[in-house]
PDB file of N, CA and C in Angstrom:
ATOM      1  N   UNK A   1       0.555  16.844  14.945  1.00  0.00           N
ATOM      2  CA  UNK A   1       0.605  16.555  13.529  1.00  0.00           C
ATOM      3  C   UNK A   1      -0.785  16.130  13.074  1.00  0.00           C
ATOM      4  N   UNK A   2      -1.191  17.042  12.095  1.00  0.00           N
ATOM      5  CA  UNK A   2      -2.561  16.065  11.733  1.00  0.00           C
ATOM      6  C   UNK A   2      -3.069  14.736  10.623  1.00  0.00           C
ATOM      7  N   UNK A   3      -3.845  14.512  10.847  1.00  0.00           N
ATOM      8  CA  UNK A   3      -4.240  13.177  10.595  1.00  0.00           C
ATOM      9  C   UNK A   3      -4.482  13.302   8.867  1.00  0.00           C
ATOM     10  N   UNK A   4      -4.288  12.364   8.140  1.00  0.00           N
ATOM     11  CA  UNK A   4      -4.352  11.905   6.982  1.00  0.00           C
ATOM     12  C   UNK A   4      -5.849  11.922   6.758  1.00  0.00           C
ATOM     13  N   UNK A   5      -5.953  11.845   5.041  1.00  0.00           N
ATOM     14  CA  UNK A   5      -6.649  11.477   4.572  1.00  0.00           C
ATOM     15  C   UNK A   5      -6.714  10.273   4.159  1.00  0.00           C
ATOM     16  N   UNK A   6      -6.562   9.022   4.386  1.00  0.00           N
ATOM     17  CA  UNK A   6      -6.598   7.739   4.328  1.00  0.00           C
ATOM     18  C   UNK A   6      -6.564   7.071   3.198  1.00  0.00           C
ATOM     19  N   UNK A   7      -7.972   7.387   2.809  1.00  0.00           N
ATOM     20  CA  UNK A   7      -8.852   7.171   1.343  1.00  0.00           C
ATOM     21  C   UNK A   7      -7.940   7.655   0.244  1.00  0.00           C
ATOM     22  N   UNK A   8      -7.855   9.086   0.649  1.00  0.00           N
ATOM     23  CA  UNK A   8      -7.080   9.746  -0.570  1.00  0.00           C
ATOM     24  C   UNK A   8      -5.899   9.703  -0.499  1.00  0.00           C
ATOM     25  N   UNK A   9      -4.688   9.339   0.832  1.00  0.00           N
ATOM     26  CA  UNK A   9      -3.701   9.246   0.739  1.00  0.00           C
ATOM     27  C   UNK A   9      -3.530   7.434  -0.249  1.00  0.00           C
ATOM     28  N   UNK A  10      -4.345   6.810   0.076  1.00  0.00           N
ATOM     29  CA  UNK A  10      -3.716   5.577  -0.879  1.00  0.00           C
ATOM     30  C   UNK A  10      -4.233   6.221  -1.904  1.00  0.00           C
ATOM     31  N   UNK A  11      -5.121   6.491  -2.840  1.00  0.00           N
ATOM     32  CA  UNK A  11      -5.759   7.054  -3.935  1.00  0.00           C
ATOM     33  C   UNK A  11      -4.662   7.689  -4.370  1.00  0.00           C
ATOM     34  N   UNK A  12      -3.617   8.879  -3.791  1.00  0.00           N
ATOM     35  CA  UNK A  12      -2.822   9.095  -4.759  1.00  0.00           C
ATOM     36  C   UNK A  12      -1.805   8.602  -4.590  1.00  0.00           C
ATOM     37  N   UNK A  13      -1.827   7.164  -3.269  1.00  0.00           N
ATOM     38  CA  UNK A  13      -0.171   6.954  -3.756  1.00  0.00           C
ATOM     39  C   UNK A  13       0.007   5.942  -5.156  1.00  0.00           C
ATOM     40  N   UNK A  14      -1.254   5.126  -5.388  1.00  0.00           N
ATOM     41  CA  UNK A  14      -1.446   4.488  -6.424  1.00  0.00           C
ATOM     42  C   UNK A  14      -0.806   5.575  -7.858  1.00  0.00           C
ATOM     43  N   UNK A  15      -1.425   6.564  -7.496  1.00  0.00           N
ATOM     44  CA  UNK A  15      -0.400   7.907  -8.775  1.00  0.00           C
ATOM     45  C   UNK A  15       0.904   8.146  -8.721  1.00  0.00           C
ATOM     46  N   UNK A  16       1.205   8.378  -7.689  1.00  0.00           N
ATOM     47  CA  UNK A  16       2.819   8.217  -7.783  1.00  0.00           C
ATOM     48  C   UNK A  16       3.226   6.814  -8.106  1.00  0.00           C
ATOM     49  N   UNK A  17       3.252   5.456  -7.433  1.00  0.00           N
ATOM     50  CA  UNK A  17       3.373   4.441  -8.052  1.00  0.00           C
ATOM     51  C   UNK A  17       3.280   4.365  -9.759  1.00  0.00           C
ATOM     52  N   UNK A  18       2.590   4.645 -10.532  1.00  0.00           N
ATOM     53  CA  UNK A  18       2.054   5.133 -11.927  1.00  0.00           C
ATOM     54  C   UNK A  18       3.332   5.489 -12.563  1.00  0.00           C
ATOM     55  N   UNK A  19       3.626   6.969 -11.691  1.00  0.00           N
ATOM     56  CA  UNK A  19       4.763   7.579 -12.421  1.00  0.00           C
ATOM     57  C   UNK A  19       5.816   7.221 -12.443  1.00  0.00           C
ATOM     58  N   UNK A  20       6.395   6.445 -11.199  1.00  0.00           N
ATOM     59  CA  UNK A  20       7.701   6.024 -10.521  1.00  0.00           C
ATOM     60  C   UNK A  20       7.600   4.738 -11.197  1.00  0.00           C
ATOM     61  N   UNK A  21       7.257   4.001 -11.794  1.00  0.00           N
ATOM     62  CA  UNK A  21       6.972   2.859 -12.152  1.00  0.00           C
ATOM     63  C   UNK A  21       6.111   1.911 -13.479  1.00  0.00           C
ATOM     64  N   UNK A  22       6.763   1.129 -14.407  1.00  0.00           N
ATOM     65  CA  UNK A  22       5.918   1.182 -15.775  1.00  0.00           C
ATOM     66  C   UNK A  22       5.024  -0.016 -15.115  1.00  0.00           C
ATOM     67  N   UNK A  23       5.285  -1.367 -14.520  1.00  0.00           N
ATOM     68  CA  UNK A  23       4.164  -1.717 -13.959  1.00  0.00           C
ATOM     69  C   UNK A  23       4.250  -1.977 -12.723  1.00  0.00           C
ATOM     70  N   UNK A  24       3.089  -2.374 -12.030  1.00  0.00           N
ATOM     71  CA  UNK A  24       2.696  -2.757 -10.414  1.00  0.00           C
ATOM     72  C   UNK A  24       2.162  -3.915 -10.358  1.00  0.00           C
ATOM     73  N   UNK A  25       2.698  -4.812 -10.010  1.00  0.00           N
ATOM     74  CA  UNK A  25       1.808  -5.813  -9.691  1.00  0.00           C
ATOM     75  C   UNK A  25       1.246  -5.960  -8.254  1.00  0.00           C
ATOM     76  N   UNK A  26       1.773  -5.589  -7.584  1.00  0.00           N
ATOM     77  CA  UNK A  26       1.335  -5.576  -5.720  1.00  0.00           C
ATOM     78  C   UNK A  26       1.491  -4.177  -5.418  1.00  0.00           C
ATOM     79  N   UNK A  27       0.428  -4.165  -4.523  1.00  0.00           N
ATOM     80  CA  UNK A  27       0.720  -3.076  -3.104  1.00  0.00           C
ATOM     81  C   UNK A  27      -0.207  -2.967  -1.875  1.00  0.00           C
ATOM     82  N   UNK A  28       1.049  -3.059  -1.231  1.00  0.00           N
ATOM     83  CA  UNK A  28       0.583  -3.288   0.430  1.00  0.00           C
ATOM     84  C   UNK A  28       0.451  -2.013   1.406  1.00  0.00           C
ATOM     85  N   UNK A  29      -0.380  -1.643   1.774  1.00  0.00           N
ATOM     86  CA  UNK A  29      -0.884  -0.885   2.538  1.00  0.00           C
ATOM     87  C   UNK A  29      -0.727  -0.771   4.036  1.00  0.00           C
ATOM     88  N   UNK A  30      -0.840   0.142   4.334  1.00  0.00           N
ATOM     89  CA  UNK A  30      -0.960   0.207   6.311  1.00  0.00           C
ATOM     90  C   UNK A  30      -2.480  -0.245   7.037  1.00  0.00           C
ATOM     91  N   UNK A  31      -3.208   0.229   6.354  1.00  0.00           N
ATOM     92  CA  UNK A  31      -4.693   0.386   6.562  1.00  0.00           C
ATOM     93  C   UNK A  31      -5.286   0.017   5.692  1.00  0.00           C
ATOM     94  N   UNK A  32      -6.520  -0.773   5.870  1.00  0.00           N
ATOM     95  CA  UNK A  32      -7.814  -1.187   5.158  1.00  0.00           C
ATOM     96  C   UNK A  32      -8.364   0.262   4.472  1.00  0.00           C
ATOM     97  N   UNK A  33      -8.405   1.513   5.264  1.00  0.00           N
ATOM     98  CA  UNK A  33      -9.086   2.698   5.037  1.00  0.00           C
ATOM     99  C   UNK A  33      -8.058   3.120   3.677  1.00  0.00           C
ATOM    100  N   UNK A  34      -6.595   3.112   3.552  1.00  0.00           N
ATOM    101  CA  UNK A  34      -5.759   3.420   2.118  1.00  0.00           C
ATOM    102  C   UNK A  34      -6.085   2.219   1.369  1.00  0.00           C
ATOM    103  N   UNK A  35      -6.164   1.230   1.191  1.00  0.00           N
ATOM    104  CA  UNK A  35      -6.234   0.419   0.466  1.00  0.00           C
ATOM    105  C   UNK A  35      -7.584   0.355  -0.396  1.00  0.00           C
ATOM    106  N   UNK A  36      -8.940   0.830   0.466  1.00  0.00           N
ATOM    107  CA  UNK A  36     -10.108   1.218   0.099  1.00  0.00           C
ATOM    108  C   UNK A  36      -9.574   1.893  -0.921  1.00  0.00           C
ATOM    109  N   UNK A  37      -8.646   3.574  -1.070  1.00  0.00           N
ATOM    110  CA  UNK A  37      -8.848   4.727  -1.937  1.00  0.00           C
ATOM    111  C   UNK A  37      -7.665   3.876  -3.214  1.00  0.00           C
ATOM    112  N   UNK A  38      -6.798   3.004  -2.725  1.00  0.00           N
ATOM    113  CA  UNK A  38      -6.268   1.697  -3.909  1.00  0.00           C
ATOM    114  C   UNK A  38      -6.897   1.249  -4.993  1.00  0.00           C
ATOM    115  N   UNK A  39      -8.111   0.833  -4.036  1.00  0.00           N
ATOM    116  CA  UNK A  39      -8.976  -0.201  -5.129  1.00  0.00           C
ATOM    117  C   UNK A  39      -9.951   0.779  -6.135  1.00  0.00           C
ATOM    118  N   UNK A  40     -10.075   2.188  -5.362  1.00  0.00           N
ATOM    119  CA  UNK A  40     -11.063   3.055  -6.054  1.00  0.00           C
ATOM    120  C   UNK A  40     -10.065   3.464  -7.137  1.00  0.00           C
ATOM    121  N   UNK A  41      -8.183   3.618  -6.913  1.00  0.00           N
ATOM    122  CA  UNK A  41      -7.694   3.899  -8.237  1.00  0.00           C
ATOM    123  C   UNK A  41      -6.986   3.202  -8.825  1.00  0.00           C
ATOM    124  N   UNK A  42      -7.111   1.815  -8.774  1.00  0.00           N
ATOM    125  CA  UNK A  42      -7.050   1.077  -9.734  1.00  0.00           C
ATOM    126  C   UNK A  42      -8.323   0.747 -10.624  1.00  0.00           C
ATOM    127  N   UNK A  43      -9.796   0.556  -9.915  1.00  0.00           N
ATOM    128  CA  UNK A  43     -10.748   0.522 -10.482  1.00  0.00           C
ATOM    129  C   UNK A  43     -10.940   1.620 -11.915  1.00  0.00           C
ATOM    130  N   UNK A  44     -10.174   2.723 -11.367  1.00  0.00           N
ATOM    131  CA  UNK A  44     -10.341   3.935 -12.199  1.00  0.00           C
ATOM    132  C   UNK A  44      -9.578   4.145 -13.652  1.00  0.00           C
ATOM    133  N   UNK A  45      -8.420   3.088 -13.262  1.00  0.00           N
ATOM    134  CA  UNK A  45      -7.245   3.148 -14.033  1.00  0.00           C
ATOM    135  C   UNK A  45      -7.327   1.854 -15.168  1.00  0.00           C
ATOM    136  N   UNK A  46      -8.814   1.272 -14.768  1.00  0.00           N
ATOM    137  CA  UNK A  46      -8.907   0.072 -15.718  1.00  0.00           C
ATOM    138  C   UNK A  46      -7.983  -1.011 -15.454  1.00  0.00           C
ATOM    139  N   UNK A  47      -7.370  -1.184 -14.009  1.00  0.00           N
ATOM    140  CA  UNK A  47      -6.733  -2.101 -13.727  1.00  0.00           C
ATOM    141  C   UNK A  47      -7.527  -2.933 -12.860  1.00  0.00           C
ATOM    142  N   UNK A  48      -7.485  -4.710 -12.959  1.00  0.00           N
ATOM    143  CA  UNK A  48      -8.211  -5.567 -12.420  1.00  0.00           C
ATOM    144  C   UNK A  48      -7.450  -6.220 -11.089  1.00  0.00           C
ATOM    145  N   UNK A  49      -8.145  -6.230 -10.113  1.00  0.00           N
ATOM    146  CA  UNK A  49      -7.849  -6.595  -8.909  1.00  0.00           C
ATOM    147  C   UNK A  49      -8.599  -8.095  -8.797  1.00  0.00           C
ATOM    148  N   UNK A  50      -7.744  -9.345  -8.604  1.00  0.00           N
ATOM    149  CA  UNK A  50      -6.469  -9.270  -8.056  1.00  0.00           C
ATOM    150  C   UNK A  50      -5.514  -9.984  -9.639  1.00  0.00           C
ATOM    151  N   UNK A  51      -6.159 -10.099 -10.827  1.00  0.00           N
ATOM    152  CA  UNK A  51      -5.368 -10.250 -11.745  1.00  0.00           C
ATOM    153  C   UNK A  51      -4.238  -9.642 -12.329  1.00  0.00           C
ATOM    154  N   UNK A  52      -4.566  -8.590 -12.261  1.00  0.00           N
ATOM    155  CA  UNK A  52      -2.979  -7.763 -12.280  1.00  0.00           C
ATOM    156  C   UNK A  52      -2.528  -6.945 -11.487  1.00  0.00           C
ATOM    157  N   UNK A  53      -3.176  -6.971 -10.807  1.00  0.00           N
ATOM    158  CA  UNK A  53      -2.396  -5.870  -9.323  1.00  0.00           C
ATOM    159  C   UNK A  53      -3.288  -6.604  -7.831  1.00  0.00           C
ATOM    160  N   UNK A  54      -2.213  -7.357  -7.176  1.00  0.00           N
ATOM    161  CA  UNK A  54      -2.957  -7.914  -5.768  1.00  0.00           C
ATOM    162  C   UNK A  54      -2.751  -6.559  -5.109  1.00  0.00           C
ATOM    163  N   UNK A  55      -3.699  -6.719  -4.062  1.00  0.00           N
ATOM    164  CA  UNK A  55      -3.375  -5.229  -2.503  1.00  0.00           C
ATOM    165  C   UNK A  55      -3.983  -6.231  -1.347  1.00  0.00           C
ATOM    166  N   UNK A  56      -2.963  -6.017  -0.278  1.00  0.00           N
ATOM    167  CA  UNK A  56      -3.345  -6.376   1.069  1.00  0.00           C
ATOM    168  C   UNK A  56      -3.040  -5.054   2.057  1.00  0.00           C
ATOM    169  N   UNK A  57      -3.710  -5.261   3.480  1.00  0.00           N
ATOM    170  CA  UNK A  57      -3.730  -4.335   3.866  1.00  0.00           C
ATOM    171  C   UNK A  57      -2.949  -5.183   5.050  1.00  0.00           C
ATOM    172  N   UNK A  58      -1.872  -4.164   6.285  1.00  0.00           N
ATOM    173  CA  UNK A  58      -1.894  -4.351   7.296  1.00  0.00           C
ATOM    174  C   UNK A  58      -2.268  -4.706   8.217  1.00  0.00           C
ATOM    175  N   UNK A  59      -3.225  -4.192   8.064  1.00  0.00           N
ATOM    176  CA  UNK A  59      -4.253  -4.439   9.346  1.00  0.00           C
ATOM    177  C   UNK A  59      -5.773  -5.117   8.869  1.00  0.00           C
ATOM    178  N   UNK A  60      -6.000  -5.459   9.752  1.00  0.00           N
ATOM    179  CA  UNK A  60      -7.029  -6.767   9.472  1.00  0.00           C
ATOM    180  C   UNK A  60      -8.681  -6.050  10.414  1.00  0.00           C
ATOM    181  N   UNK A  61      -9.002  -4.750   9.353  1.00  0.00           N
ATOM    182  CA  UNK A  61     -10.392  -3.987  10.347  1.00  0.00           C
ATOM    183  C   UNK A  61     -11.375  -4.935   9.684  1.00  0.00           C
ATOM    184  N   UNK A  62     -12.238  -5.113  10.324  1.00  0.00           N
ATOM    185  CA  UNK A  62     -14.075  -5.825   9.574  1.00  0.00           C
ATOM    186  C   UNK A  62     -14.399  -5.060   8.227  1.00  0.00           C
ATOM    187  N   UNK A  63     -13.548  -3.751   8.086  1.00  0.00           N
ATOM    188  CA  UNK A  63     -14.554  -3.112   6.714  1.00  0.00           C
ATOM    189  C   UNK A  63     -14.013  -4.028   5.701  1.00  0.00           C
ATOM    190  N   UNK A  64     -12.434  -3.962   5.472  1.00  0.00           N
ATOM    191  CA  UNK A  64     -11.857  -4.605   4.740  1.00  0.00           C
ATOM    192  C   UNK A  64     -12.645  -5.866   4.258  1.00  0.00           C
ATOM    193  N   UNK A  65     -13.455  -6.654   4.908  1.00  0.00           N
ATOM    194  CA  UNK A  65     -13.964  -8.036   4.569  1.00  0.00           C
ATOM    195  C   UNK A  65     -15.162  -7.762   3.875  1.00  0.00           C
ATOM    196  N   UNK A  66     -15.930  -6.187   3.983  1.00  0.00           N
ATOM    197  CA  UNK A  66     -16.768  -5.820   3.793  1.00  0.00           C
ATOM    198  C   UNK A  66     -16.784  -5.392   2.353  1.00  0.00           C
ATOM    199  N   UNK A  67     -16.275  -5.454   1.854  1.00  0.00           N
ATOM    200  CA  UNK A  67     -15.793  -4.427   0.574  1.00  0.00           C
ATOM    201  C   UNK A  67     -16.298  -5.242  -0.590  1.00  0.00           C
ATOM    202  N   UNK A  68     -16.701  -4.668  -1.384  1.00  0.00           N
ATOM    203  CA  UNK A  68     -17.597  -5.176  -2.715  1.00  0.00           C
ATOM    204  C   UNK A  68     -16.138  -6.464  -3.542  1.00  0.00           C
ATOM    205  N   UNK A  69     -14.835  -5.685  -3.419  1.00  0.00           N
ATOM    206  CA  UNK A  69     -13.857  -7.052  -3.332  1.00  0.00           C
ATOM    207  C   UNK A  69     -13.119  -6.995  -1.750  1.00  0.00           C
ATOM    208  N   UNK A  70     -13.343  -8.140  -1.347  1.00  0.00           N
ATOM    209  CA  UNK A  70     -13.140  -8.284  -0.308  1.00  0.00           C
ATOM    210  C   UNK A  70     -11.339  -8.123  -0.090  1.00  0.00           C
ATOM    211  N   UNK A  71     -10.901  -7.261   0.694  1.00  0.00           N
ATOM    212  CA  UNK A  71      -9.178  -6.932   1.020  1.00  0.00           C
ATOM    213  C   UNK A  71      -8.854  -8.052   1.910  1.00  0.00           C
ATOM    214  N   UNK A  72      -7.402  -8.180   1.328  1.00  0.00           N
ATOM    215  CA  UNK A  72      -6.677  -9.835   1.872  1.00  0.00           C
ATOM    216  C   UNK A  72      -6.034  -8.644   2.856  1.00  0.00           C
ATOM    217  N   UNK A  73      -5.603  -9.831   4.039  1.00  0.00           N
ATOM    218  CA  UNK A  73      -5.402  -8.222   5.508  1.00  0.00           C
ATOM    219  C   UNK A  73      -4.379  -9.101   6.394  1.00  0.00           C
ATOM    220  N   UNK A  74      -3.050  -8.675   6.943  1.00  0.00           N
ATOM    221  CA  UNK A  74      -2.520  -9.515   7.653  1.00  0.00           C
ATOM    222  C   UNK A  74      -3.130  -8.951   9.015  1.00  0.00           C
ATOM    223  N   UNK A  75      -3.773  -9.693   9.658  1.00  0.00           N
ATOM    224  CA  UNK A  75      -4.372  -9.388  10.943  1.00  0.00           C
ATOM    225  C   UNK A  75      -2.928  -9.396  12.163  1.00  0.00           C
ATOM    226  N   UNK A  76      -2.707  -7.678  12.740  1.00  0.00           N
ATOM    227  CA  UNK A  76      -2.080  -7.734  13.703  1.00  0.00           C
ATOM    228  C   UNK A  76      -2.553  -7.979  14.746  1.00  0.00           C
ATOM    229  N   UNK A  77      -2.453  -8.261  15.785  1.00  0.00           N
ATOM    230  CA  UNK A  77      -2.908  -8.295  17.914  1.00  0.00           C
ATOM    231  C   UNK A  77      -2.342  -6.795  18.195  1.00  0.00           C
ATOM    232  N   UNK A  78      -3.247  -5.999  17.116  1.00  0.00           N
ATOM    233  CA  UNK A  78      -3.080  -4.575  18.254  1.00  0.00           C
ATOM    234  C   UNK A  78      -3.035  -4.366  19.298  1.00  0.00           C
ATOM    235  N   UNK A  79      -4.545  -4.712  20.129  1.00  0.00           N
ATOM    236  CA  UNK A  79      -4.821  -5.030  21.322  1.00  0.00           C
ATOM    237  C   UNK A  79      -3.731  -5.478  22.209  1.00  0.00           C
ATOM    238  N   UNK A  80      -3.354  -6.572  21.947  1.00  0.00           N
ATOM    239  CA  UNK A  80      -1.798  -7.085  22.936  1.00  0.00           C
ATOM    240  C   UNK A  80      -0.818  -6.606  23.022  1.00  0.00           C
ATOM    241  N   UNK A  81      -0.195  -5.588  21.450  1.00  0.00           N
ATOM    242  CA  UNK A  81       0.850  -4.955  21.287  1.00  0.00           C
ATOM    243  C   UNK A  81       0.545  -3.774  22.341  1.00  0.00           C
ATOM    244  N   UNK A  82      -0.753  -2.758  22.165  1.00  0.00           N
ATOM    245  CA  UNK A  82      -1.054  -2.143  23.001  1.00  0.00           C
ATOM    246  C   UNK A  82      -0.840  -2.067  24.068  1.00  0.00           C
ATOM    247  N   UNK A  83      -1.446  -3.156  24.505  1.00  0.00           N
ATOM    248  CA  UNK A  83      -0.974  -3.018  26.227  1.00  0.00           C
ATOM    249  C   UNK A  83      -0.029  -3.450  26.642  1.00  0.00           C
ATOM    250  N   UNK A  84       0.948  -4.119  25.493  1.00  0.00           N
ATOM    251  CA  UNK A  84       2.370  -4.624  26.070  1.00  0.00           C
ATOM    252  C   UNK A  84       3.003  -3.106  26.203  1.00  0.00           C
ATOM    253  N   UNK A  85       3.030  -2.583  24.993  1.00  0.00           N
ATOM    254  CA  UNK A  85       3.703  -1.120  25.573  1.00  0.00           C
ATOM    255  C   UNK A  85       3.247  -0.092  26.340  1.00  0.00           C
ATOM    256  N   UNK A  86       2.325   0.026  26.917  1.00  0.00           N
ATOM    257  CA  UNK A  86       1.440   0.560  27.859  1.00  0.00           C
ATOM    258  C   UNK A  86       2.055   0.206  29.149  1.00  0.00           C
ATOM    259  N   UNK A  87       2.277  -1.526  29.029  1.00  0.00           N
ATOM    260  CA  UNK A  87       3.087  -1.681  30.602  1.00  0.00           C
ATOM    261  C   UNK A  87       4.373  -1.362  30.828  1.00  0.00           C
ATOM    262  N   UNK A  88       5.287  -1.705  29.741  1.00  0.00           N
ATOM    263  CA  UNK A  88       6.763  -1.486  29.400  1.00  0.00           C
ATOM    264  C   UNK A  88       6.802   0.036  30.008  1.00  0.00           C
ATOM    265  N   UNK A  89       5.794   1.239  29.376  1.00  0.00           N
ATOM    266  CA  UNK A  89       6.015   2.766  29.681  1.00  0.00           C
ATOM    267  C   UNK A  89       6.104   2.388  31.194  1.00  0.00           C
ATOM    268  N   UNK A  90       4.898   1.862  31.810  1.00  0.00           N
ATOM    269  CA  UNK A  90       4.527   2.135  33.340  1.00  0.00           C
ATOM    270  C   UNK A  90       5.871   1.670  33.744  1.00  0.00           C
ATOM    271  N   UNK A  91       6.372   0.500  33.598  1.00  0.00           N
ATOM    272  CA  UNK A  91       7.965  -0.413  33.995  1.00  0.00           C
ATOM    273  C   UNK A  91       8.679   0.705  33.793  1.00  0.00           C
ATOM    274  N   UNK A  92       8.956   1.212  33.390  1.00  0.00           N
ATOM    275  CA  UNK A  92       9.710   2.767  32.737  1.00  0.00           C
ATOM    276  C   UNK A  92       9.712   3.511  33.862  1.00  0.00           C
ATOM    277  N   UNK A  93       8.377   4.202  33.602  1.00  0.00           N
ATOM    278  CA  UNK A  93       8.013   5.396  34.959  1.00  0.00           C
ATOM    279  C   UNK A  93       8.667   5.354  36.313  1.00  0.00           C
ATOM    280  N   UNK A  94       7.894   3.951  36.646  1.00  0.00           N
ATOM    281  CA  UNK A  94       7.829   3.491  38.005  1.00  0.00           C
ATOM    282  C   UNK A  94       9.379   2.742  38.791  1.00  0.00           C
ATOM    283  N   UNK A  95      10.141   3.119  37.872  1.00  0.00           N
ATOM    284  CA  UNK A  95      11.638   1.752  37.894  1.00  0.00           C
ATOM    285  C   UNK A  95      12.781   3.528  38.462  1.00  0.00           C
ATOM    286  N   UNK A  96      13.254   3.258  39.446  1.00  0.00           N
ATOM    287  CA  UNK A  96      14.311   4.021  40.033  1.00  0.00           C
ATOM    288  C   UNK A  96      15.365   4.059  38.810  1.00  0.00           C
ATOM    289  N   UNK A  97      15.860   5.256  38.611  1.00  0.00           N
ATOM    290  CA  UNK A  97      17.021   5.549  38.101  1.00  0.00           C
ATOM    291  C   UNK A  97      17.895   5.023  37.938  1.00  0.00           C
ATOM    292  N   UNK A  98      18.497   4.182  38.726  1.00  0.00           N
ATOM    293  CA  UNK A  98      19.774   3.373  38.826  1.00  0.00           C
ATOM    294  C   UNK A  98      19.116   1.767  38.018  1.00  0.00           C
ATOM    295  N   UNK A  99      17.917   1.448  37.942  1.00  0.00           N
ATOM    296  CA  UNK A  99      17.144   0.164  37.786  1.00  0.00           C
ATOM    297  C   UNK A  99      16.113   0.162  36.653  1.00  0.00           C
ATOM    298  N   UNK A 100      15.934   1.412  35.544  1.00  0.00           N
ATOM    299  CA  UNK A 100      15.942   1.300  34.559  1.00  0.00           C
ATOM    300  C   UNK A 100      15.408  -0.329  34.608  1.00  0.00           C
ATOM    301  N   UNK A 101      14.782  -0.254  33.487  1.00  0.00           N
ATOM    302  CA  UNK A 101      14.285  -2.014  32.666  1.00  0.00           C
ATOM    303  C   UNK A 101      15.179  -1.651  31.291  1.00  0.00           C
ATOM    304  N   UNK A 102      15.802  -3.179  30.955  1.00  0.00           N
ATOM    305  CA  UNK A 102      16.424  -3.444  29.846  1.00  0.00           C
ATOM    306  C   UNK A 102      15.543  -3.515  28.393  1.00  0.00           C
ATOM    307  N   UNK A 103      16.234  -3.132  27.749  1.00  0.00           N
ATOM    308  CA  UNK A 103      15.614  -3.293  26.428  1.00  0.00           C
ATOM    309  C   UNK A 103      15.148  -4.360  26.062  1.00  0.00           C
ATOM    310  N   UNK A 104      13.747  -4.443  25.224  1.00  0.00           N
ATOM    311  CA  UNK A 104      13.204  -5.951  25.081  1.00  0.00           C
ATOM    312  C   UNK A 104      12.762  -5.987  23.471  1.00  0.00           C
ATOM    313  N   UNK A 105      12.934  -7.033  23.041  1.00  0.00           N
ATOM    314  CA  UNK A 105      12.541  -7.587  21.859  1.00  0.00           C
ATOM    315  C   UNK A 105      11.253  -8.713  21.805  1.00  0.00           C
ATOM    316  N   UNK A 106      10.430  -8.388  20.763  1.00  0.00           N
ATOM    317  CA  UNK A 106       9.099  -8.873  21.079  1.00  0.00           C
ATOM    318  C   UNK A 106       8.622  -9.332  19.723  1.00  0.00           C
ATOM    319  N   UNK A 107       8.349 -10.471  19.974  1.00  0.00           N
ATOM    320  CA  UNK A 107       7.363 -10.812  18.133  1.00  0.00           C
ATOM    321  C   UNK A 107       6.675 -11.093  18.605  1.00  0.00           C
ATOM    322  N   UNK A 108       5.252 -10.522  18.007  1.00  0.00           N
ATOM    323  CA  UNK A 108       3.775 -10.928  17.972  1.00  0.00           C
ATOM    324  C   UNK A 108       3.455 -11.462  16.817  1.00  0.00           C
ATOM    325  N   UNK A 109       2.554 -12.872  16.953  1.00  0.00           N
ATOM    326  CA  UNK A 109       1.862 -13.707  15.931  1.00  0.00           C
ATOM    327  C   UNK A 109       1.282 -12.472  14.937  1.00  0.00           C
ATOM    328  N   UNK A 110       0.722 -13.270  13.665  1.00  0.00           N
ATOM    329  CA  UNK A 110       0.133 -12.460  12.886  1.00  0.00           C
ATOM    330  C   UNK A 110      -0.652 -14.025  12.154  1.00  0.00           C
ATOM    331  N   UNK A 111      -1.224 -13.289  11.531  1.00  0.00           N
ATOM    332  CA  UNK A 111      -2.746 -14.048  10.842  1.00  0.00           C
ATOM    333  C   UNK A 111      -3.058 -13.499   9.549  1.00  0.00           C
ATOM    334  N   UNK A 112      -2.445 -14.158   8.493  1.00  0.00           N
ATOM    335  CA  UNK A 112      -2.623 -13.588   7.017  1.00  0.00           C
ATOM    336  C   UNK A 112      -4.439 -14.184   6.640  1.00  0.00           C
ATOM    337  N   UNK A 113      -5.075 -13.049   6.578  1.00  0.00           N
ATOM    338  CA  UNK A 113      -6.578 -13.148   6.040  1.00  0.00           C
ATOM    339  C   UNK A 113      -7.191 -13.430   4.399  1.00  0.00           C
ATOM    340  N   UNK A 114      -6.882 -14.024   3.960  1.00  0.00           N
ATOM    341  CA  UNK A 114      -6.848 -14.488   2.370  1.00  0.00           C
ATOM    342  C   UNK A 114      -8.171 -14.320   1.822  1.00  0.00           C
ATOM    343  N   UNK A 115      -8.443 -12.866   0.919  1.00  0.00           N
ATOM    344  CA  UNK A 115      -9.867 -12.618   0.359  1.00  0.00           C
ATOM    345  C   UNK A 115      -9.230 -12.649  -0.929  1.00  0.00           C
ATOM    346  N   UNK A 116     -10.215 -11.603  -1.164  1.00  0.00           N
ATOM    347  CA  UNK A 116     -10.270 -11.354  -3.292  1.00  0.00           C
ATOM    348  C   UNK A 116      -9.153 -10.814  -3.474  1.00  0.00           C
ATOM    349  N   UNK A 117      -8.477  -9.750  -2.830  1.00  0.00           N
ATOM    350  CA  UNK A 117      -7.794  -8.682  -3.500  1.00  0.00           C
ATOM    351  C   UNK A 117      -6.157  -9.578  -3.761  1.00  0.00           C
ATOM    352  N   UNK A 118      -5.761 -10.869  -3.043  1.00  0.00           N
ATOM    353  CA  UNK A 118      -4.889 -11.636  -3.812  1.00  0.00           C
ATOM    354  C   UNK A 118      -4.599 -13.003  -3.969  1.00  0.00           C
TER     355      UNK A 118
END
């Protein structure tokens, strides 16, 4: 399956939002990289960030902090989630037929990053 356009996939979901909707006050994103093409169409749309429309992003990348308005970002532990399921597969692989590993439930911390955008 190929990969998105990031930028432009938030850029036009801010348009559909538009149509589907008379106002917006929030929207939350997956990525710092959609939320970027957010702020470029709300900027466009004469809407002020974070006075009438907050945006946070998912994920908590360095650009996000970088940004002429800085994106509020709930910082996930990719990294840990990563290799938790990385081992779970191997536990998988490596586990005899009859000995299977049980299903597991997992919460990872998170870290709300509080900039401009709310």
């Amino acid at each position: 399956m190929p990969r998105g356009n990031y930028f432009k996939d938030g850029y036009k979901g801010v348009e559909r939002l538009k149509e589907a909707f008379d106002e917006v006050d929030g929207i939350m994103v997956a990525a710092d990289m959609q939320g970027i093409g957010v702020l470029r169409a709300l900027k466009e749309s004469g809407k002020k960030v974070p006075k009438e429309v907050k945006v946070i992003s998912l994920t908590g990348h360095a650009i996000g902090g970088m940004l002429e308005t800085a994106m509020t970002s709930m910082e996930l532990p990719g990294r840990e989630m990563g290799q938790r399921a990385a081992d779970m597969i191997l536990e998988d692989i490596e586990a005899a037929d009859d000995e299977k590993p049980s299903v597991q439930h997992m919460v990872f911390g998170t870290k709300l990053i509080e900039r401009e955008t709310t």
